[in-house]
N, C-alpha and C. Protein backbone atom coordinates (compact mmCIF):
# COMPACT_ATOMS: atom_id res chain seq x y z
N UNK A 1 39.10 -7.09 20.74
CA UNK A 1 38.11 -6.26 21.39
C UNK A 1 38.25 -4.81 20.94
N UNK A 2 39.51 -4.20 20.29
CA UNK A 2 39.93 -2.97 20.56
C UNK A 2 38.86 -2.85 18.64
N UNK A 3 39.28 -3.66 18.15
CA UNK A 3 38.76 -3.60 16.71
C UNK A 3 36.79 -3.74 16.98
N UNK A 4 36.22 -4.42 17.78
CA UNK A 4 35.15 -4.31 18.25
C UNK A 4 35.04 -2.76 18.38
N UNK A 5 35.60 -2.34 19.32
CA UNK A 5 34.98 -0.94 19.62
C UNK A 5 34.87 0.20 18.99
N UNK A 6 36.26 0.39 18.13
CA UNK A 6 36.34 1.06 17.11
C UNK A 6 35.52 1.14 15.94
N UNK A 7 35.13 -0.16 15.68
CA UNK A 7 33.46 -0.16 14.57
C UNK A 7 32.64 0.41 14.76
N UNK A 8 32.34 0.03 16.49
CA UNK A 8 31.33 0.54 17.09
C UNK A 8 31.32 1.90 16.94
N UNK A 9 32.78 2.49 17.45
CA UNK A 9 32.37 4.40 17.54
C UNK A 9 32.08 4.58 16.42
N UNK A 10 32.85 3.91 14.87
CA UNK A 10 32.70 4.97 14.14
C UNK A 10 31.29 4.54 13.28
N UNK A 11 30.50 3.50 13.58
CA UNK A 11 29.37 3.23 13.41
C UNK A 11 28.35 4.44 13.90
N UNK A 12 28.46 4.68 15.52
CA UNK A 12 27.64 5.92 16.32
C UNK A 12 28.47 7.13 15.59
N UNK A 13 29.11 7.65 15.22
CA UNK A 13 29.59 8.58 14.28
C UNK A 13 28.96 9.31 13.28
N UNK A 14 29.13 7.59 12.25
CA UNK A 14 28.13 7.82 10.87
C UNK A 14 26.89 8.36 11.21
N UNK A 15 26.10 7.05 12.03
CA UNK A 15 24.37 7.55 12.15
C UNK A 15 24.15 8.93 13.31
N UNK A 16 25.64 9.99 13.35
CA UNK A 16 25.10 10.81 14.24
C UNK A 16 25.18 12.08 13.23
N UNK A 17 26.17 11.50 12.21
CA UNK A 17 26.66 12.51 10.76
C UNK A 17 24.92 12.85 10.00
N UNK A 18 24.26 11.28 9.79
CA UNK A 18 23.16 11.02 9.20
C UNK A 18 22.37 11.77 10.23
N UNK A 19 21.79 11.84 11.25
CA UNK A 19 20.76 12.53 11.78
C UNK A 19 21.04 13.64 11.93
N UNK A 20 22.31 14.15 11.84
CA UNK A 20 22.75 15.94 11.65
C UNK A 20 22.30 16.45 10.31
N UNK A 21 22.50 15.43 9.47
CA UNK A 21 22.15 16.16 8.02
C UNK A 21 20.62 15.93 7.92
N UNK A 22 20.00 15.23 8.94
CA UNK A 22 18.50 15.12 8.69
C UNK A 22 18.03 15.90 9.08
N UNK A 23 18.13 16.66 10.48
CA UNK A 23 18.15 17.65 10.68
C UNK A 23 18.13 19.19 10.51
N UNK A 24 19.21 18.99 9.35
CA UNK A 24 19.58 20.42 8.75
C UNK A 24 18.64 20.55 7.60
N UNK A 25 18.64 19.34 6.72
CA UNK A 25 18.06 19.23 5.77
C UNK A 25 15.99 19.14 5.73
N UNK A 26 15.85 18.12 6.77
CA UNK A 26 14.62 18.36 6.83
C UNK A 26 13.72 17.68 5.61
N UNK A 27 14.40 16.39 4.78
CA UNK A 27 13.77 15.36 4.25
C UNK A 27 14.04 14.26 4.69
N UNK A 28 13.08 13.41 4.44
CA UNK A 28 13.18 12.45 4.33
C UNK A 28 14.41 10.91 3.58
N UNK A 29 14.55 10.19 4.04
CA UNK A 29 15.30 8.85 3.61
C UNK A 29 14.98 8.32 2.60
N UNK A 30 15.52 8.61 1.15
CA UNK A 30 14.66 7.52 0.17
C UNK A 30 15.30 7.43 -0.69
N UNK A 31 15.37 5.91 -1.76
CA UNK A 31 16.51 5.43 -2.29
C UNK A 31 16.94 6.42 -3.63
N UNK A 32 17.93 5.71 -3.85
CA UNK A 32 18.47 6.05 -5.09
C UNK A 32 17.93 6.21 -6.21
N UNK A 33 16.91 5.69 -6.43
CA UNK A 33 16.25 5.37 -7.69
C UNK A 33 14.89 6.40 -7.65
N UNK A 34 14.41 7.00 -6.20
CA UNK A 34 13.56 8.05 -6.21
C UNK A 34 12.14 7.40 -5.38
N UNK A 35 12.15 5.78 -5.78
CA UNK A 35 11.11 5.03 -5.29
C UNK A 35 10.03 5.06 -6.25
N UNK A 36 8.61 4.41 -5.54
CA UNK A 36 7.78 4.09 -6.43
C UNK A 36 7.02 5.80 -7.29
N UNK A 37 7.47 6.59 -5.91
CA UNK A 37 6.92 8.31 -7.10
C UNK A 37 7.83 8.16 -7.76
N UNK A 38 8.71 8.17 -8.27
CA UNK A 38 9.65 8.05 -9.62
C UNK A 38 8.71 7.47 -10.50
N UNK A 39 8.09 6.79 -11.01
CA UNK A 39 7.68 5.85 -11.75
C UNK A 39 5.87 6.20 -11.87
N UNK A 40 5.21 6.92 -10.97
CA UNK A 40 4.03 7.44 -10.85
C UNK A 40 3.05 6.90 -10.46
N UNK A 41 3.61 5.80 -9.15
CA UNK A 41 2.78 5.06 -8.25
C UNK A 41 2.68 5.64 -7.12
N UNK A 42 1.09 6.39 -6.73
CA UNK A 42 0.82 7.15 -5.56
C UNK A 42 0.49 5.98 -4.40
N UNK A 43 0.82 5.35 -4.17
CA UNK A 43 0.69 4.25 -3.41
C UNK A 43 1.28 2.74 -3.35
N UNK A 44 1.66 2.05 -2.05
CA UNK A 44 2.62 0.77 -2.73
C UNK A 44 1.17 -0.45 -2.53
N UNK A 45 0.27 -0.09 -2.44
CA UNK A 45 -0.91 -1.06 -2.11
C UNK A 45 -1.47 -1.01 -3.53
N UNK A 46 -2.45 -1.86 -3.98
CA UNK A 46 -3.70 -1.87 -5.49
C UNK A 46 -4.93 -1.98 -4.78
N UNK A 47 -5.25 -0.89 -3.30
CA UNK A 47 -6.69 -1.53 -2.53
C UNK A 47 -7.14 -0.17 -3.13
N UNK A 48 -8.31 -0.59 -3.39
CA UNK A 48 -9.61 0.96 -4.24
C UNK A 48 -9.52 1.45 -3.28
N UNK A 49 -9.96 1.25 -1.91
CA UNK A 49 -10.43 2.28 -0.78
C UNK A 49 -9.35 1.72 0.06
N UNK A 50 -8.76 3.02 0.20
CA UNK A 50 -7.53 3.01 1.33
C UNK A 50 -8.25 2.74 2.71
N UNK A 51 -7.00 2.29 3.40
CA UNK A 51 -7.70 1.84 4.57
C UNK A 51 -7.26 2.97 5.53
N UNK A 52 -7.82 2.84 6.81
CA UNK A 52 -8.58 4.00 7.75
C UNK A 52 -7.06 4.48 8.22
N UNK A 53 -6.10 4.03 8.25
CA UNK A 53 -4.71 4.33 8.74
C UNK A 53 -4.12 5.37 7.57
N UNK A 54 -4.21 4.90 5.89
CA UNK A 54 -3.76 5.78 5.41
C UNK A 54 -4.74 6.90 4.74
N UNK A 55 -6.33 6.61 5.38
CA UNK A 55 -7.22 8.22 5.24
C UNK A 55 -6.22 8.96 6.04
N UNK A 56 -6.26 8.51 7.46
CA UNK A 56 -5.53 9.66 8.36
C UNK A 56 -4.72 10.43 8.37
N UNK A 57 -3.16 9.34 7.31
CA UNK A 57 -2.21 9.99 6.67
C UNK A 57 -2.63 11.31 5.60
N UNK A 58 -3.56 10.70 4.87
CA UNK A 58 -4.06 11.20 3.41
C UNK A 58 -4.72 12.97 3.88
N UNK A 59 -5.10 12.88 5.10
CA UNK A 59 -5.79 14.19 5.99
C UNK A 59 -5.00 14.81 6.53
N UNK A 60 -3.89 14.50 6.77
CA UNK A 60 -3.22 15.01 7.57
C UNK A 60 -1.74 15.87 6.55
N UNK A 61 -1.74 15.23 5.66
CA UNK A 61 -0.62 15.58 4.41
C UNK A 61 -1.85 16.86 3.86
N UNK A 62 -3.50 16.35 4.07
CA UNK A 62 -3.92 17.60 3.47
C UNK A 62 -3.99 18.91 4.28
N UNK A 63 -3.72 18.79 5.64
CA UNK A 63 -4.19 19.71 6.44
C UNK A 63 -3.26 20.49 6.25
N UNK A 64 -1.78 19.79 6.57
CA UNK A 64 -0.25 20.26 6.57
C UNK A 64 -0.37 21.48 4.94
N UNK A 65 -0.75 20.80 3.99
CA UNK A 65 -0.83 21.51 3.06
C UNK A 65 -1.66 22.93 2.58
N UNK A 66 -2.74 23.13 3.19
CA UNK A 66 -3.16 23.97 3.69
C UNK A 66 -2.98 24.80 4.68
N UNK A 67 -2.06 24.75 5.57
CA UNK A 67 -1.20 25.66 6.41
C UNK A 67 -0.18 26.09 5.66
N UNK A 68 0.49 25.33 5.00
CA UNK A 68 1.89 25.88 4.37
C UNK A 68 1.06 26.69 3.89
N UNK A 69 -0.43 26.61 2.39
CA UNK A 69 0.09 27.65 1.68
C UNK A 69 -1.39 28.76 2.32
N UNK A 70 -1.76 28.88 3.29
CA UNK A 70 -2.51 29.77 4.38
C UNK A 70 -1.53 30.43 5.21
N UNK A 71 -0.21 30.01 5.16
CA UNK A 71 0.82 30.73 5.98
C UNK A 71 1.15 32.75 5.46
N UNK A 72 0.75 33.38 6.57
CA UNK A 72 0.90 34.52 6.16
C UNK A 72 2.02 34.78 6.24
N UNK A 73 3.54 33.96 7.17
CA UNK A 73 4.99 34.73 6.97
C UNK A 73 5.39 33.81 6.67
């Protein structure tokens, strides 16, 4: 049991190490290899017309982007 628990803390440890540095850092989770933008796939779908979930995304990455660079400080 004692070896049970001890995994456990230092399990809640790690993922509290990981959300401190997410935190600080302020990116995102993504593999080693860079993912499919590594390679110059803007999308993991082949649908012509995105569907209504990732317009919203697609509007919302544009809006965000237009504040950053409309930001006067």
């Amino acid at each position: 049991m004692s070896t049970f628990l001890a995994t456990f803390v230092i399990m809640l440890m790690v993922i509290g190490l990981m959300s401190v540095g997410y935190l600080i850092k302020r990116r995102t989770l993504s593999g080693s290899c860079g993912g499919l933008g590594a390679i110059g796939i803007d999308k993991a779908c082949d649908c012509p017309e995105p569907c209504d979930k990732r317009k919203a995304k697609m509007a919302e990455e544009a809006r965000r982007q237009r504040l950053d660079r409309d930001r006067i400080l």
